[in-house]
C-alpha atoms as a PDB file:
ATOM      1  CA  UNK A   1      24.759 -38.842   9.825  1.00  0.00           C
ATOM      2  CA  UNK A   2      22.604 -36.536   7.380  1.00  0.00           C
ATOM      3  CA  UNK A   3      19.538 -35.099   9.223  1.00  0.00           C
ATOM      4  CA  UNK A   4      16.116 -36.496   8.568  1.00  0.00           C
ATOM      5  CA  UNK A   5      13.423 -33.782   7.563  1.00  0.00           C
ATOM      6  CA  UNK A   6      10.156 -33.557   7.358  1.00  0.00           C
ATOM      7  CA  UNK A   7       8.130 -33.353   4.039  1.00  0.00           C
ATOM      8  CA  UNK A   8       5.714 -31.623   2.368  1.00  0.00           C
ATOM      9  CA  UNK A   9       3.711 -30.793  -0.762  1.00  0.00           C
ATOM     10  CA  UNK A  10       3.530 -27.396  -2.105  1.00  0.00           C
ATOM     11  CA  UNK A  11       0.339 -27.100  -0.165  1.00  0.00           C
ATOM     12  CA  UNK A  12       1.866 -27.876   3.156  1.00  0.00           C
ATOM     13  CA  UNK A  13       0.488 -31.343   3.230  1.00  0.00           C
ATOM     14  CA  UNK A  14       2.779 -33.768   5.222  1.00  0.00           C
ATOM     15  CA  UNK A  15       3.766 -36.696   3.174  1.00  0.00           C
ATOM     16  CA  UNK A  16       7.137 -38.184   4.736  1.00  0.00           C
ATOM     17  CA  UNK A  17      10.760 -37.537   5.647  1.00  0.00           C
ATOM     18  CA  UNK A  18      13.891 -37.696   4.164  1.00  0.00           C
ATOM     19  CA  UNK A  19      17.938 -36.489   4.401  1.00  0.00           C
ATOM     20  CA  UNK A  20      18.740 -33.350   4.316  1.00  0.00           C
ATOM     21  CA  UNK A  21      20.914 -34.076   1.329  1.00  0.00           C
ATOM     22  CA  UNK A  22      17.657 -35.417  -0.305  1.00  0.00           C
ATOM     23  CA  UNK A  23      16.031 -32.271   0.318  1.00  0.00           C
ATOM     24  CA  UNK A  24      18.612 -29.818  -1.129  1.00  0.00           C
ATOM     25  CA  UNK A  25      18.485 -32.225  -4.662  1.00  0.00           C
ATOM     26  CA  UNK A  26      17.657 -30.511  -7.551  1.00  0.00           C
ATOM     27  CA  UNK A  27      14.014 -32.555  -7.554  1.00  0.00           C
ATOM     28  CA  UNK A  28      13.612 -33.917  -4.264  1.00  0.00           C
ATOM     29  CA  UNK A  29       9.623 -34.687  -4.460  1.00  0.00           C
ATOM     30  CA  UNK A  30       8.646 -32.828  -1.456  1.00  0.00           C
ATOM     31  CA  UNK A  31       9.260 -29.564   0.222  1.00  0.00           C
ATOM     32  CA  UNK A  32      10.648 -29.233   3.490  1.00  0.00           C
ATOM     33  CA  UNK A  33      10.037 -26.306   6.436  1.00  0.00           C
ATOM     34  CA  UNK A  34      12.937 -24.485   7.198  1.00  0.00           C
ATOM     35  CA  UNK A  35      12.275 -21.727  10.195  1.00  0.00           C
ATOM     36  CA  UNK A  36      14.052 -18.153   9.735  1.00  0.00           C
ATOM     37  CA  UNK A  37      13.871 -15.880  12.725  1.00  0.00           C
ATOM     38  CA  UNK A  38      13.816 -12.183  12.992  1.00  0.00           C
ATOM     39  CA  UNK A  39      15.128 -10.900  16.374  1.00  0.00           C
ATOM     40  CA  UNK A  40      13.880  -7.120  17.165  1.00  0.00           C
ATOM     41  CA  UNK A  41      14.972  -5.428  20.527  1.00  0.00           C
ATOM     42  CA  UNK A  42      12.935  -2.652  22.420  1.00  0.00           C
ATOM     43  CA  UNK A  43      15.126   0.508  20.668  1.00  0.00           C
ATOM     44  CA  UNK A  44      13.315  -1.237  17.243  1.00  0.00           C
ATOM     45  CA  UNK A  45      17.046  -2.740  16.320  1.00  0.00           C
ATOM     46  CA  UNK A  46      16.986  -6.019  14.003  1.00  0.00           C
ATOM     47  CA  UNK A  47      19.766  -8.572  15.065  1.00  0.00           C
ATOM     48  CA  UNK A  48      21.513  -9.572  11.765  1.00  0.00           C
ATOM     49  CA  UNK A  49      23.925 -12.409  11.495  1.00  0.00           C
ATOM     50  CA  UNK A  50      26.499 -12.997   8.678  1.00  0.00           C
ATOM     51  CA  UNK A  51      27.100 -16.343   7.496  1.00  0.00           C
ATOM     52  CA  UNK A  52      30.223 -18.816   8.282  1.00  0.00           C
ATOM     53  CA  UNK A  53      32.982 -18.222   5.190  1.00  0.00           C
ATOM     54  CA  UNK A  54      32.971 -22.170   5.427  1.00  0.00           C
ATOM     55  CA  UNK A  55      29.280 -22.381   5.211  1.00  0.00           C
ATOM     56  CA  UNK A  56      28.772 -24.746   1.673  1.00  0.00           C
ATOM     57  CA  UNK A  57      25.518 -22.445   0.837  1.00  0.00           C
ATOM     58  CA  UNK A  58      26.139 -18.702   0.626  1.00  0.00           C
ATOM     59  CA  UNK A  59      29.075 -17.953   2.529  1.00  0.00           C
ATOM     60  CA  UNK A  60      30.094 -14.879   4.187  1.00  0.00           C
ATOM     61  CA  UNK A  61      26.659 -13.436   3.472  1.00  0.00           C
ATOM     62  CA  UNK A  62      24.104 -11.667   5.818  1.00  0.00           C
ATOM     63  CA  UNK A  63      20.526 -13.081   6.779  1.00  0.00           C
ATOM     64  CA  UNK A  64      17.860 -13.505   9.475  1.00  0.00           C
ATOM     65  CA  UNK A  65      18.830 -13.150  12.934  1.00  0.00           C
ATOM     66  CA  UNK A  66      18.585 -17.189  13.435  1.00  0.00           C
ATOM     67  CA  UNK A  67      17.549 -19.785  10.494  1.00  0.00           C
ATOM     68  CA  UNK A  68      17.753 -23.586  10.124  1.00  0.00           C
ATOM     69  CA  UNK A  69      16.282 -27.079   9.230  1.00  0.00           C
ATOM     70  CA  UNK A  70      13.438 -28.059  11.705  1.00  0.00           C
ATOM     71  CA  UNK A  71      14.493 -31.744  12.401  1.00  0.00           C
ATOM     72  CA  UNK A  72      11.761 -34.492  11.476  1.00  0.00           C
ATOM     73  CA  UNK A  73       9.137 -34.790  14.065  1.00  0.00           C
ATOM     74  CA  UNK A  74      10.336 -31.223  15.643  1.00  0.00           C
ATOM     75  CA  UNK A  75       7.746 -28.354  15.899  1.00  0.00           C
ATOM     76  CA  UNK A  76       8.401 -25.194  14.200  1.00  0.00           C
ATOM     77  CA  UNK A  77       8.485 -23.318  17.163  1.00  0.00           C
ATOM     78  CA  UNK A  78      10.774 -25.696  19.033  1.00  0.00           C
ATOM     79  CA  UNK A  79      12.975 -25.990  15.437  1.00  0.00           C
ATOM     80  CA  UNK A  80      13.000 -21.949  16.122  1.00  0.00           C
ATOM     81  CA  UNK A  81      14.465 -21.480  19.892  1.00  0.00           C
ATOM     82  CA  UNK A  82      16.902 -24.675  19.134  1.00  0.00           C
ATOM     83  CA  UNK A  83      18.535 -22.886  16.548  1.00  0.00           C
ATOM     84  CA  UNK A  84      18.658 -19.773  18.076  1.00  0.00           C
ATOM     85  CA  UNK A  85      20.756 -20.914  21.083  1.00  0.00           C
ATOM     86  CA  UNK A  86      22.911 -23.368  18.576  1.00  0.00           C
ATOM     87  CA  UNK A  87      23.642 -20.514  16.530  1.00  0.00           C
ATOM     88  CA  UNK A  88      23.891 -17.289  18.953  1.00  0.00           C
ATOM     89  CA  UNK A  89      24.196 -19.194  22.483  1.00  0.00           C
ATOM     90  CA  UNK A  90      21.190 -17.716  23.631  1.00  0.00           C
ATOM     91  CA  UNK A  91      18.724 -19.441  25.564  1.00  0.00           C
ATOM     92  CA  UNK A  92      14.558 -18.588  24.491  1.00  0.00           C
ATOM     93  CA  UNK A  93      11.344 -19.814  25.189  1.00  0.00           C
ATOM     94  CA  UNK A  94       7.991 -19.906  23.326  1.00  0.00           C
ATOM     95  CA  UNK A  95       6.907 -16.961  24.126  1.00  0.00           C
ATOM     96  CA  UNK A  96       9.434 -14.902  23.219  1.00  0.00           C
ATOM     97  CA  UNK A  97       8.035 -15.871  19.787  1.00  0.00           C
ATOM     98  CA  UNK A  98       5.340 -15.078  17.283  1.00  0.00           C
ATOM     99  CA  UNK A  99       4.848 -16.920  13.711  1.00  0.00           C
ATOM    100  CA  UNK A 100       4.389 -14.256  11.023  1.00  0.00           C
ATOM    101  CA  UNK A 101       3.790 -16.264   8.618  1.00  0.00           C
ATOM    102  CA  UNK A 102       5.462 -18.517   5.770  1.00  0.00           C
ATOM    103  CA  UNK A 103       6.858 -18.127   2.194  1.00  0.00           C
ATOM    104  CA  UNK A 104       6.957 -20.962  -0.642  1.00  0.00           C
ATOM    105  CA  UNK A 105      10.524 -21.026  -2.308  1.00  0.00           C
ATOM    106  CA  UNK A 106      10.314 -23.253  -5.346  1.00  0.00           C
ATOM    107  CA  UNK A 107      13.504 -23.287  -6.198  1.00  0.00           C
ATOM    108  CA  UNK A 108      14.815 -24.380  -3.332  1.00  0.00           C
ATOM    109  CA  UNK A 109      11.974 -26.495  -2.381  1.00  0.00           C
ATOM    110  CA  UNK A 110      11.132 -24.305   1.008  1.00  0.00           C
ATOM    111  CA  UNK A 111       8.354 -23.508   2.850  1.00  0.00           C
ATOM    112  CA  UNK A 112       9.791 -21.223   5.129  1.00  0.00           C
ATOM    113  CA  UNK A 113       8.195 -20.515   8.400  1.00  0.00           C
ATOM    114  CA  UNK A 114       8.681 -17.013   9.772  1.00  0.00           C
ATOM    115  CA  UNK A 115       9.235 -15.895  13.196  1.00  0.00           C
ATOM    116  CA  UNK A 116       9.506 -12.678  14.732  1.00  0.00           C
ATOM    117  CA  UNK A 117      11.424 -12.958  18.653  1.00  0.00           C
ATOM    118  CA  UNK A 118      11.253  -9.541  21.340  1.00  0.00           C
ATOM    119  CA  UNK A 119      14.382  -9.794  23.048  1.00  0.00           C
ATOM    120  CA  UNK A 120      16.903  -7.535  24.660  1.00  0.00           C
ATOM    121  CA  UNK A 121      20.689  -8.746  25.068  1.00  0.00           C
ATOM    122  CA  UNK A 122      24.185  -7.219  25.146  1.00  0.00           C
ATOM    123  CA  UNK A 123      25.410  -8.358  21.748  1.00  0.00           C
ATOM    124  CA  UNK A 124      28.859  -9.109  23.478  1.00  0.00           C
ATOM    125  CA  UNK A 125      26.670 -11.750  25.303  1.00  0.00           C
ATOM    126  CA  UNK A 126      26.117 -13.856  22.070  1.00  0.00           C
ATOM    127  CA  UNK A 127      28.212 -17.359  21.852  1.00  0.00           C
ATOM    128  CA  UNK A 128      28.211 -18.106  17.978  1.00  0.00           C
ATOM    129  CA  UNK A 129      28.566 -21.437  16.771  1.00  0.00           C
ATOM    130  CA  UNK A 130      31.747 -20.796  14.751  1.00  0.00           C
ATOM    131  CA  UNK A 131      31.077 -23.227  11.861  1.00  0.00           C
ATOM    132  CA  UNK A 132      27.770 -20.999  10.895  1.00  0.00           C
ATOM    133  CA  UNK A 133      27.627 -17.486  12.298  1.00  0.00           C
ATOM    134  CA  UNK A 134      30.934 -15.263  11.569  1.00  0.00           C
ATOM    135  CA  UNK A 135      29.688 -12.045  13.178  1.00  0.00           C
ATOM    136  CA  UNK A 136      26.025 -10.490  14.218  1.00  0.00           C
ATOM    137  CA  UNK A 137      25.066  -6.722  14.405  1.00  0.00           C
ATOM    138  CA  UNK A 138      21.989  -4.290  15.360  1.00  0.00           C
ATOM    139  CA  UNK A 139      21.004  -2.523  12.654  1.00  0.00           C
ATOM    140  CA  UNK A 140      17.348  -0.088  12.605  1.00  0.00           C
ATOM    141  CA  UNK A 141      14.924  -0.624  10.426  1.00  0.00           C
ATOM    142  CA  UNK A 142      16.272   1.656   7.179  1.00  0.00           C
ATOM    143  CA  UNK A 143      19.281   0.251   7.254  1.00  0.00           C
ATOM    144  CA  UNK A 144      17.994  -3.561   7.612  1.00  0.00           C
ATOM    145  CA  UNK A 145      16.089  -2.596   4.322  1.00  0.00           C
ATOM    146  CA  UNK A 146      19.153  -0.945   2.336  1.00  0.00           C
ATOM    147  CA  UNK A 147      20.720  -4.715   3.283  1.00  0.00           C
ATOM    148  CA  UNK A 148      18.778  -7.043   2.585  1.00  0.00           C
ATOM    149  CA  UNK A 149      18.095  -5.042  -0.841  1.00  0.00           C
ATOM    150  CA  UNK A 150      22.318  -4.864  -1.489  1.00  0.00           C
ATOM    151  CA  UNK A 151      24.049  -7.900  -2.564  1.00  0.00           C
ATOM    152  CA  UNK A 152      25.664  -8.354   0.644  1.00  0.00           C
ATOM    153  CA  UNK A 153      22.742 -10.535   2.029  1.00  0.00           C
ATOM    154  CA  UNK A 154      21.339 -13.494   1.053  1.00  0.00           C
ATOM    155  CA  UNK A 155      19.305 -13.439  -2.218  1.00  0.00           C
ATOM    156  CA  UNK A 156      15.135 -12.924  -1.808  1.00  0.00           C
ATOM    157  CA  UNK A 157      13.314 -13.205  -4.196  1.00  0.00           C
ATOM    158  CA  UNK A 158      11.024  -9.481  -4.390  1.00  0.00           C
ATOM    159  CA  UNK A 159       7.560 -10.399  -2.952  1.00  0.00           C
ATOM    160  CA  UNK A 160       9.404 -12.090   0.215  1.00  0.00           C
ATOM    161  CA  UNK A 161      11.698  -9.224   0.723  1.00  0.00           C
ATOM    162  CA  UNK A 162       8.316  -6.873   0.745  1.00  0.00           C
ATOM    163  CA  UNK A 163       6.906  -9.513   3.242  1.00  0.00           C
ATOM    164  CA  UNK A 164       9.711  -9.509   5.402  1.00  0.00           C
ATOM    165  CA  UNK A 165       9.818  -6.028   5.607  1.00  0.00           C
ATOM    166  CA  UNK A 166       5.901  -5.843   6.130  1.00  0.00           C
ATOM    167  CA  UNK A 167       6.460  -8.293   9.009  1.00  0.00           C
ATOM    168  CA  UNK A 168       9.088  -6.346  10.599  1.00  0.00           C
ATOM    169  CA  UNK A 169       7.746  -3.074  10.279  1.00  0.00           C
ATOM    170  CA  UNK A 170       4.487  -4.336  12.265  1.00  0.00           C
ATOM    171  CA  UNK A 171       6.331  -5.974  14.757  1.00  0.00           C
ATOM    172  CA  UNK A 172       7.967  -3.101  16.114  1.00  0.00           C
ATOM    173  CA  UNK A 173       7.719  -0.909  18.861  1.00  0.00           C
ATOM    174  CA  UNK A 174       4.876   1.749  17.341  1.00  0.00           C
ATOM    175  CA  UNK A 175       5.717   4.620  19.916  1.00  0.00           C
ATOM    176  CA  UNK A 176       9.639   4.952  19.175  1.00  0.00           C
ATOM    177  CA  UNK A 177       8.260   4.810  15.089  1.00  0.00           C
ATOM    178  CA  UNK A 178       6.474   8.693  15.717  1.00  0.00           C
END
């Protein structure tokens, strides 16, 4: 069964749900909130994960640490720590989170919802869900940049790469920065 979504207008206005097929339509009539999460650890490390070859949406590909569909009725937040433990096996609470922000892709019909998550874990720890997450890796902050800018990771548009970047940059430890 195709997961129902909630939906938006442009201007974040709730106005029903629909499939997830019906959202990913080339004019679905609504936008839908989709959460992507940045993991940082304590030595100012990014977690990257690199998408499923199977995946039917930009395989084999790197992007944010967690990212998914926030199921209809869900809250962002709780849309945020479910998909972190689906896709890395690791278990979160609220807290360990803080909303950044969001970013309208029209061509795709998103509103994304951006989280930033402090956490510390042995990467060998991580249980990936096979069918979306191929591999993760730490990277600092230079090299998260020369990624996301290199064809290698998911396509961003310009102005939501600089906000990413913005978002990370302030969310990181300021003393191990100097």
């Amino acid at each position: 069964m195709d997961e129902i979504l909630d939906v938006f207008t442009r201007e974040g206005i709730y106005i029903g749900t629909k499939t997830r097929a019906q959202c990913h339509s080339k004019k679905p009539g609504g936008y839908h909130k989709p959460v992507w999460v940045f993991i940082i650890n304590t030595n100012n490390e990014i977690l990257v994960q690199k998408r499923s070859k199977i995946k039917s949406i930009l395989p084999d590909l790197w992007s944010p640490s967690s990212a998914g569909h926030v199921e209809a009725g869900e809250m962002m937040i709780d849309g945020a720590i479910r998909e972190t433990e689906e896709e890395l096996g690791i278990k979160t609470k609220k807290g360990d989170y803080k909303f950044c922000g969001e970013y309208i892709l029209d061509d795709s019909w998103e509103i994304v919802q951006i989280f930033v998550a402090k956490l510390n874990f042995n990467i060998k720890d991580l249980k990936l869900q096979e069918k979306e997450v191929s591999e993760t890796k730490w990277v600092l902050f230079e090299e998260f940049k020369n990624l996301v800018n290199s064809d290698q990771f998911i396509p961003l548009e310009e102005s939501l790469k600089d906000l990413i970047f913005r978002i990370i940059e302030e969310n990181m430890e300021k003393n191990l920065l100097e």
